[in-house]
Structure formats: structure tokens, C-alpha cells
Protein backbone atom coordinates (compact mmCIF):
# COMPACT_ATOMS: atom_id res chain seq x y z
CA UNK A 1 117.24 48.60 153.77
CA UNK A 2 120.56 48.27 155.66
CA UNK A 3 121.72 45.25 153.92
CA UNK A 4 121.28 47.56 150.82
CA UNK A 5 123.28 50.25 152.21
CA UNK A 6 125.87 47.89 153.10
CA UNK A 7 125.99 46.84 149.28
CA UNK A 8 125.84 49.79 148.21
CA UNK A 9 128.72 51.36 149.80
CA UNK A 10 130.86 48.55 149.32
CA UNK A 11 130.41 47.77 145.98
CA UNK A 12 131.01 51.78 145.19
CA UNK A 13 133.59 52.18 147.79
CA UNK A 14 135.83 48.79 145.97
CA UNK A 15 135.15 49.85 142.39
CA UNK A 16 136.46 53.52 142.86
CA UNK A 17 139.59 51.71 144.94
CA UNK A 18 140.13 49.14 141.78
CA UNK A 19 138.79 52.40 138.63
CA UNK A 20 140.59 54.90 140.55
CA UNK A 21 144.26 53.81 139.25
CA UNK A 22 143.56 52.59 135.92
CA UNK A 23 141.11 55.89 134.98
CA UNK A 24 144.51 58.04 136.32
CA UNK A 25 147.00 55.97 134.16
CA UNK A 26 144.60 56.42 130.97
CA UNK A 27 144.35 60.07 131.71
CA UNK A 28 148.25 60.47 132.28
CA UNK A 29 148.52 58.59 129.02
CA UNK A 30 145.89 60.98 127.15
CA UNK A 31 147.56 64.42 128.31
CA UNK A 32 144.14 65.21 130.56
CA UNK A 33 145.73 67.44 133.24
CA UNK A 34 145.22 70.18 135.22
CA UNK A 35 145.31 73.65 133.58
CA UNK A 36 146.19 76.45 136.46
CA UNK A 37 145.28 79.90 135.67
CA UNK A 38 147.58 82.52 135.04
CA UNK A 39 146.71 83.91 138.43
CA UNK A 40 147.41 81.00 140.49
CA UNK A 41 149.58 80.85 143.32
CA UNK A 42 152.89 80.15 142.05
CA UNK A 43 152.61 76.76 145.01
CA UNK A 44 149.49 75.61 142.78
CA UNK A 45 151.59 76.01 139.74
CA UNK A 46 153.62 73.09 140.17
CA UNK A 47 150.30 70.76 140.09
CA UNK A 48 149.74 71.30 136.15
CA UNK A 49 151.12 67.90 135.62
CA UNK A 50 148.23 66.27 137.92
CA UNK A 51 145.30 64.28 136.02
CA UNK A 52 141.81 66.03 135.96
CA UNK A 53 138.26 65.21 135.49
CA UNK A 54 138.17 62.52 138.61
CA UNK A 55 135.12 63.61 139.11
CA UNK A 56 133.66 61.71 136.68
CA UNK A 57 134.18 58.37 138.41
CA UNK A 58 132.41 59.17 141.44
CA UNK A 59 129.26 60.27 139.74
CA UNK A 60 129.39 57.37 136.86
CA UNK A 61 129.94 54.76 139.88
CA UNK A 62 127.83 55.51 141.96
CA UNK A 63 124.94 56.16 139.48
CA UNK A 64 125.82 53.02 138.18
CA UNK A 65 125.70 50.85 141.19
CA UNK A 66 122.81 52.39 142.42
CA UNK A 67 121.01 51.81 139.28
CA UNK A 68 122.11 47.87 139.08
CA UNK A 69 121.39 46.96 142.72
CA UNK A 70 118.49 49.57 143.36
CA UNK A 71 116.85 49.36 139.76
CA UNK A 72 113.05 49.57 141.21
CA UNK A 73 113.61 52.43 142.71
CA UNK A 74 114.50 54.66 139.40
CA UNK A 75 110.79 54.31 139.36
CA UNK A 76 111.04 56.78 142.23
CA UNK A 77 110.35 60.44 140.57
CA UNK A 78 112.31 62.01 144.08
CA UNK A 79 115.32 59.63 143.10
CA UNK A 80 114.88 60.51 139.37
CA UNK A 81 115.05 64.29 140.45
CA UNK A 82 118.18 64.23 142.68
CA UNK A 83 119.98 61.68 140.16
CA UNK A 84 119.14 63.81 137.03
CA UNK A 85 120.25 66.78 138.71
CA UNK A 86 123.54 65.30 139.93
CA UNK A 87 123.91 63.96 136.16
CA UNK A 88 122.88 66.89 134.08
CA UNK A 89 125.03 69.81 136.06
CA UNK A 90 128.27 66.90 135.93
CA UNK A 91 127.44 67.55 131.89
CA UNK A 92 128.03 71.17 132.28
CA UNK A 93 131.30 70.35 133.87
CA UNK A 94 132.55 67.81 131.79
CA UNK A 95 132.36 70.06 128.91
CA UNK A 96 134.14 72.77 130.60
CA UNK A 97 137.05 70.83 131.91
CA UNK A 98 136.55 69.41 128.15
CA UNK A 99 137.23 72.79 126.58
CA UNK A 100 139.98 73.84 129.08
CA UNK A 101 141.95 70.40 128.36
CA UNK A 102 142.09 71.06 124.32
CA UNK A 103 142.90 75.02 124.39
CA UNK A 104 145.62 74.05 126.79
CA UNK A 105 144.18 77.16 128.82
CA UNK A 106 142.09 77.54 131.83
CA UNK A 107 139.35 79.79 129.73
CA UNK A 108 136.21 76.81 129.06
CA UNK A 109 132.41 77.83 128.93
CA UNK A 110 132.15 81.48 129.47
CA UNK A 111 130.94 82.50 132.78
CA UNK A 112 127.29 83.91 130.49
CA UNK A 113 127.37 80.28 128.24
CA UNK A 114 128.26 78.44 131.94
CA UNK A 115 125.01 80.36 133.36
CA UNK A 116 122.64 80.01 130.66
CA UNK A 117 123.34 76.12 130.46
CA UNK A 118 122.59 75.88 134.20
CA UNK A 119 119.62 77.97 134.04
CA UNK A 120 118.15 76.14 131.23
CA UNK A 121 119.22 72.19 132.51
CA UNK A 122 117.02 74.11 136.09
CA UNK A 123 114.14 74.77 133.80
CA UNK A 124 114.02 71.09 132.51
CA UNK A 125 113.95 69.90 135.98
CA UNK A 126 111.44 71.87 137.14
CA UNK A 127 109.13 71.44 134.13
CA UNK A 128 110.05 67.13 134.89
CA UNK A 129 109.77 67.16 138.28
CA UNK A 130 107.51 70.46 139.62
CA UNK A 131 104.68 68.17 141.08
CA UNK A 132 106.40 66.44 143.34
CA UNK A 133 108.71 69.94 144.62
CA UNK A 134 107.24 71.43 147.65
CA UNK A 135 106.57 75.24 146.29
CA UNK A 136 107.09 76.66 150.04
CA UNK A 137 109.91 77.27 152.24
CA UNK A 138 109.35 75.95 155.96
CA UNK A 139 111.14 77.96 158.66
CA UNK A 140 112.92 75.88 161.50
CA UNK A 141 111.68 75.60 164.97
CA UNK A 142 108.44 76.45 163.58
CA UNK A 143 105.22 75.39 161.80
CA UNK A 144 105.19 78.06 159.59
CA UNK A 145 105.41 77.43 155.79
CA UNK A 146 105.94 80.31 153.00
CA UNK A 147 104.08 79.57 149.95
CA UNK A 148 105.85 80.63 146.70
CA UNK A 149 103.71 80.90 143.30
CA UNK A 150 105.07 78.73 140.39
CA UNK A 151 107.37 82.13 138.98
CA UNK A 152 108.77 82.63 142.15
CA UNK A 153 109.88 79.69 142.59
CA UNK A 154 111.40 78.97 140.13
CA UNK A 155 113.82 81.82 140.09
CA UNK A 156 114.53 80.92 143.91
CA UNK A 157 115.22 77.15 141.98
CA UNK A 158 117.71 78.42 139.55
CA UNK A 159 119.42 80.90 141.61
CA UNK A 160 119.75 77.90 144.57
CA UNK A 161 121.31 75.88 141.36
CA UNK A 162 123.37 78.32 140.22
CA UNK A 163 124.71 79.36 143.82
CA UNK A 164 125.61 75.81 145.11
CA UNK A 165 127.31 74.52 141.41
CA UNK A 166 129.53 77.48 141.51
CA UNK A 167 130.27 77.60 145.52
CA UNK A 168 131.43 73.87 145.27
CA UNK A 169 133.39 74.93 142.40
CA UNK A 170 135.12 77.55 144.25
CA UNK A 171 135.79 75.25 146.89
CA UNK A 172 137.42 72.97 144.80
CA UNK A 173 141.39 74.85 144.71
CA UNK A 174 143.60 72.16 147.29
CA UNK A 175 144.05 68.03 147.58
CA UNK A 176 140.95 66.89 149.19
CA UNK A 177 139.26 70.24 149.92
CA UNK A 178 135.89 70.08 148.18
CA UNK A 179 135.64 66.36 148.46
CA UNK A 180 136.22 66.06 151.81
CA UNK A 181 133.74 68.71 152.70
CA UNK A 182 131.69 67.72 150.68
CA UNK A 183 131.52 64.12 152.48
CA UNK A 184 131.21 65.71 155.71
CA UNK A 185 128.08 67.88 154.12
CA UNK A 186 126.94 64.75 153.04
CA UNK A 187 126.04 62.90 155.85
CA UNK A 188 123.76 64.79 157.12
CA UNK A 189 121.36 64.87 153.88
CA UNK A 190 122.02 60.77 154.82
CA UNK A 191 120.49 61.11 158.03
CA UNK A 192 117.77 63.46 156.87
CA UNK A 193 116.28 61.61 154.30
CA UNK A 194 116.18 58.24 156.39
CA UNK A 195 114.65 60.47 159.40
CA UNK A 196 112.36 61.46 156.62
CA UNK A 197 111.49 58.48 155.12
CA UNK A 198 113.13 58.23 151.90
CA UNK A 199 115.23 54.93 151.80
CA UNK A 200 115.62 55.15 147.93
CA UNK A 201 117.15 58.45 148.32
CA UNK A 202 119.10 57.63 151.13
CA UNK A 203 120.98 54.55 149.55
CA UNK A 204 121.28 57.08 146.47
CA UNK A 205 123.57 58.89 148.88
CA UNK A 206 125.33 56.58 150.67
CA UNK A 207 126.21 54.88 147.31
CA UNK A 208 127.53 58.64 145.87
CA UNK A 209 129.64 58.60 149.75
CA UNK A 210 131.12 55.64 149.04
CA UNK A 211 132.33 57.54 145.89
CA UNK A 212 133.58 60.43 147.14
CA UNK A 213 135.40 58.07 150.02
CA UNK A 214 137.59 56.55 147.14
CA UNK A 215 138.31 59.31 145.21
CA UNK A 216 139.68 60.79 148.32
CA UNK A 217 142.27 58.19 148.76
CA UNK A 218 143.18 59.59 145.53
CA UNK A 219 142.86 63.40 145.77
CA UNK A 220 144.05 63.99 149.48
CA UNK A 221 147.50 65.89 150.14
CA UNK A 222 149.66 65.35 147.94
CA UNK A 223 146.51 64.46 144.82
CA UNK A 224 147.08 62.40 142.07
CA UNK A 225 144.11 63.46 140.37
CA UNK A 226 141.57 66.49 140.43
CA UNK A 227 137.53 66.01 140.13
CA UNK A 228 137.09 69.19 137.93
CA UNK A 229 134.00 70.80 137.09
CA UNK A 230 132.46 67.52 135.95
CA UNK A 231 132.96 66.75 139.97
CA UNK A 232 132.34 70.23 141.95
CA UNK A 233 129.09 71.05 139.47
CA UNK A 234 127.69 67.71 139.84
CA UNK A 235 128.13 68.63 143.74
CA UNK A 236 126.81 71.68 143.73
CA UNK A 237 124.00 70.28 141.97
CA UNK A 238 123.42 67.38 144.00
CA UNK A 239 123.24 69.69 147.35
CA UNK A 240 121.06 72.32 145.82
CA UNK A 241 118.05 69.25 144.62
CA UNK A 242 118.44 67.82 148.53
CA UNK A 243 117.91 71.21 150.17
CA UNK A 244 115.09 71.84 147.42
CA UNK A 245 113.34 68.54 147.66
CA UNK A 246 113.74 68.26 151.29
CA UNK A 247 112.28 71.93 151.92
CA UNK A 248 115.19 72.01 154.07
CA UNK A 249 117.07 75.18 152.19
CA UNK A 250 117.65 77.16 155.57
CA UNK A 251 119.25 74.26 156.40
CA UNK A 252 121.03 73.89 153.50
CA UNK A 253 122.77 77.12 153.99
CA UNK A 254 124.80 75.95 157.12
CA UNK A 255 125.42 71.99 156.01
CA UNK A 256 126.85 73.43 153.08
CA UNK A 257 128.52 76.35 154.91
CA UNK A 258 132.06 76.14 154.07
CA UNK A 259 130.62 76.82 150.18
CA UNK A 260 128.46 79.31 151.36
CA UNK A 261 131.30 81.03 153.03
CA UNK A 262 133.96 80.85 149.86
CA UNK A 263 131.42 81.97 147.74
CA UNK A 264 130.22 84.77 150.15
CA UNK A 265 134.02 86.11 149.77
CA UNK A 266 134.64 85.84 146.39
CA UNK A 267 131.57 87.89 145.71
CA UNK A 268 132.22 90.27 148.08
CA UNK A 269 135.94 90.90 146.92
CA UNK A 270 134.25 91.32 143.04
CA UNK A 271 132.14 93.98 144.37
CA UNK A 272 135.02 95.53 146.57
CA UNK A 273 137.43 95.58 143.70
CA UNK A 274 134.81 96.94 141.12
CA UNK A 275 133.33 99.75 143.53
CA UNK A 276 135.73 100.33 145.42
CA UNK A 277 139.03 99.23 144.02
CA UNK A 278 140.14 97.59 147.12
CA UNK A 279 140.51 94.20 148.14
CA UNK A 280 138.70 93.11 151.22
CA UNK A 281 140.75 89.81 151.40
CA UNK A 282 144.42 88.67 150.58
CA UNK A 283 143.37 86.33 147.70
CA UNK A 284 139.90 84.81 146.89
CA UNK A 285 138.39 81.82 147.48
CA UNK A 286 139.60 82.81 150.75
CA UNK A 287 141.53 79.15 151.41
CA UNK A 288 144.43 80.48 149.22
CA UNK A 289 144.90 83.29 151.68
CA UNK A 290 145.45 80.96 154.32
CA UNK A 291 148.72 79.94 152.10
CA UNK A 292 149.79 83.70 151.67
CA UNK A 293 150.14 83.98 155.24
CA UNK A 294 152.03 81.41 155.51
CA UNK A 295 149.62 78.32 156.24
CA UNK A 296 150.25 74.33 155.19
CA UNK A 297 148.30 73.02 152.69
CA UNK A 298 147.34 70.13 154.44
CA UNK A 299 146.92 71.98 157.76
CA UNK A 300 144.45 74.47 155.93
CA UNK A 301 142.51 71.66 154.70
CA UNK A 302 141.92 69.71 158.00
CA UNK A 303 141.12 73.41 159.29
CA UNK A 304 137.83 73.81 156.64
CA UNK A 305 137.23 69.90 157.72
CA UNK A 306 136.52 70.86 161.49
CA UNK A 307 134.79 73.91 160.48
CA UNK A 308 132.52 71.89 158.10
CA UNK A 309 131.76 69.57 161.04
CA UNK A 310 130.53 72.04 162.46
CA UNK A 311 128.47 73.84 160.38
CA UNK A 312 127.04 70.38 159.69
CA UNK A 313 126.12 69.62 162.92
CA UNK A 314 124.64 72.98 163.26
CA UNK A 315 122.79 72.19 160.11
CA UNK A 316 121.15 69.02 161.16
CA UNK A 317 119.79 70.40 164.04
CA UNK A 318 118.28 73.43 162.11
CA UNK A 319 116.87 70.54 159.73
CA UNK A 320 115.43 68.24 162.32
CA UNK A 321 113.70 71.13 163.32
């Protein structure tokens, strides 16, 4: 199992170093740049001319790799379930970023067509995969497990979708913000799944590490490419089938907390402005206020790195126990 890991990382980890370059010069070549919304910090503005869709290349890679060197283990229906989920919500994002890139405006899927394509890629997972998902939620530091009946949860499926794809996508706003928390959020899903017995799995993730590792020599301060929505969905996606799979969801809600915490204000400035018709924040996601008051880029980003490692480490512990 460790020589696989080894191989695995590598192999990924070299082939996103030696891709990386060439995929950037084809999309510099083809036009395929970032978009920035009319309500973007006039700092952001300046990064229109900066290739998007990286994302692409670390889940193609590593789904790749893993498939070549690990090909007995796509027999696996758990590995089947997290790859299919990391593949099918990168879909959803590649046609976004896909409709963004030929309007020449940041509009894409409606936030409805966006939703309904998510809810309905959820349903086909749980209709492929329902007998091997553990229909109960276990709470830490305890033996006790909450059954949920089939309707249940499935709603508590697509919502757990629907919340992670979109709170990785709001992360996603500054060089090497999402993908370096999301490597740091990674790791402990890595240590999980080998505590847990899942080796298949575990190389799975190691392999999509390795990924995210090169396309961060890439995206970090100052970024010469962006992963998109084909990137931050597939994320999102990716996090929300570990937590699910796992039954580690409590969990999930503090390894992942740096999404949890940007989505949290988003939605709670929505609700502010609507009902209220204040703002509760500076700007949302809440990183851009950081630059508002005056905040580095790069020093904002390191900041949401030690807070992730925290969170994480928090996280594990919930999920060991």
C-alpha cells in the first residue's frame, strides 16, 4: 500500500509540474480567462487577463493516474462513489466556467439551473450507490447512531452536496485560497480512511493531493491560472461524498471549516440585506473584507491557512472519535 502511495503521488505530483505550463499556454492562446464580476474589488480587477479552468487538470490527473496504476480497485463501489462524485459535480463546473468564457460575462448556469443540476447528479448517486451509504449519522465521543429513513436522507444528501460545492466555490476569490485549504482539509480525510481501512480510497486521495500540490505552484500569490468552478465544485463535491461515506459529517463541518465559515457569511449578509437592508459584513465571502481594511493578499491567505489547520486538527479528533 505505501509503495502505491508513493506512485501515486509522484506520478500526479510530476505530471501536473510538466501539464501545468503547457495547459496555461494553450489556454492563453484560446482567450480562456478569468471573467471578474462587475462587483469585484477593483484589486481583483486587474486579474481578468489570468487563465481559468485549472481545475480541470487536477481532477483529470489524478483520476487518471489513479485509474492506470490502481485499475482493480475501480471495482471498489466506495471508490466508484467518491470518484463519480468528484467527476460529475467538476461537469457542473466546467459548463459554467464554459458559459462565462463565451458571453465574455461572469453570468453562467443560473443559480436555479446550477441547483437543479446538482440536485439531480445527488439523486443519481444515491440511486448508484445507496447500499453501500450508511443511512445514520453517528455522534462523536459516543456510540450513539441516528437512523434516517431513505427520504430523509436523501434531502440531508443533497443539501450536504449542495452546501459543500457552493462553500468551496465561495472560497475560491484569491491565489491559492481554496486550493490550499483545501489540501490542508484534505489530509485529514487521508488519515481517516487509512485509520478506517480503506486503502483504495486513501490512494484515491493522496493521488487527487498530489494534484492540488501542483496546481498550487501554479495558482499561489501572484496565480497564473484559476481552477474555476470545474475545480471548487469538484471540491465541494469530493468533501461532501467523504463526510457522507465516512458517516463522519459532524466532522466534516470543522475539517472543512474555513468553507463552512465563508458560506455561513455570505448567507447571513443575503438575509441581512434582504430583511433588514443592512450589511452585517464589509464585503462577502468575508476574505475580501480582509482587503478593504487594508490587509495583503498573500498575508490574508496564509491567515485562512493557519486557521484551516486548525479547524482540521480539531476535525480529526472529532472524527477519530
Amino acid at each position: 500500500m505505501i509503495i502505491s502511495m508513493i506512485i501515486s503521488f509522484l506520478l500526479t505530483f510530476i505530471l501536473m509540474l510538466v501539464l501545468m505550463p503547457l495547459f496555461i499556454k494553450f489556454l492563453k492562446n484560446k482567450n480562456i480567462n478569468q471573467i471578474e464580476s462587475e462587483y469585484a474589488l477593483e484589486e481583483f480587477k486587474q486579474k481578468e487577463k489570468t487563465p481559468i479552468m485549472g481545475g480541470l487538470l487536477f481532477v483529470v490527473v489524478p483520476v487518471i493516474v489513479y485509474s492506470f496504476t490502481n485499475f482493480s480497485a475501480l471495482k471498489d463501489p466506495k471508490v466508484l462513489f467518491v470518484l463519480l462524485s468528484y467527476i460529475l459535480f467538476c461537469s457542473v463546473g466546467f459548463i459554467d466556467d464554459s458559459l462565462i468564457i463565451r458571453s465574455h460575462k461572469n453570468d453562467g448556469l443560473s443559480a436555479k439551473t446550477r441547483l437543479l443540476m446538482e440536485f439531480v447528479y445527488t439523486l443519481i448517486l444515491y440511486i448508484l450507490f445507496k447500499n453501500i451509504l450508511p443511512h445514520s449519522i453517528t455522534i462523536p465521543f459516543t456510540t450513539i447512531g441516528i437512523n434516517i429513513n431513505f427520504i430523509l436522507f436523501f434531502i440531508f444528501l443533497s443539501l450536504l452536496y449542495m452546501a459543500e460545492a457552493n462553500a468551496v466555490n465561495f472560497t475560491d476569490g484569491m491565489d491559492g485560497l481554496c486550493a490550499g485549504v483545501s489540501f490542508i482539509a484534505l489530509i485529514p480525510f487521508i488519515y481517516l480512511t487509512y485509520r478506517l481501512n480503506n486503502p483504495n480510497i486513501t490512494i484515491l486521495l493522496i493521488s487527487i493531493l498530489a494534484g492540488l500540490l501542483g496546481y498550487l505552484f501554479f495558482n499561489f500569490h501572484p496565480a497564473k491560472i484559476f481552477m474555476g468552478d470545474s475545480g471548487s465544485l469538484a471540491l465541494g463535491a469530493l468533501f461532501a461524498s467523504l463526510g457522507i461515506l465516512l458517516d463522519k459529517t459532524i466532522a466534516l463541518f470543522f475539517i472543512g471549516g474555513v468553507f463552512v465559515i465563508e458560506m455561513f457569511c455570505v448567507v447571513l449578509q443575503q438575509i441581512s440585506v434582504r430583511v433588514f437592508h443592512k450589511r452585517v459584513f464589509t464585503y462577502t465571502p468575508i476574505h475580501y473584507a480582509f482587503v478593504i481594511k487594508g490587509h495583503k493578499e498573500k498575508k490574508i491567505v496564509l491567515g485562512f491557512y493557519l486557521l484551516q489547520l486548525i479547524l482540521s486538527i480539531i476535525g480529526l479528533y472529532i472524527g477519530l472519535h
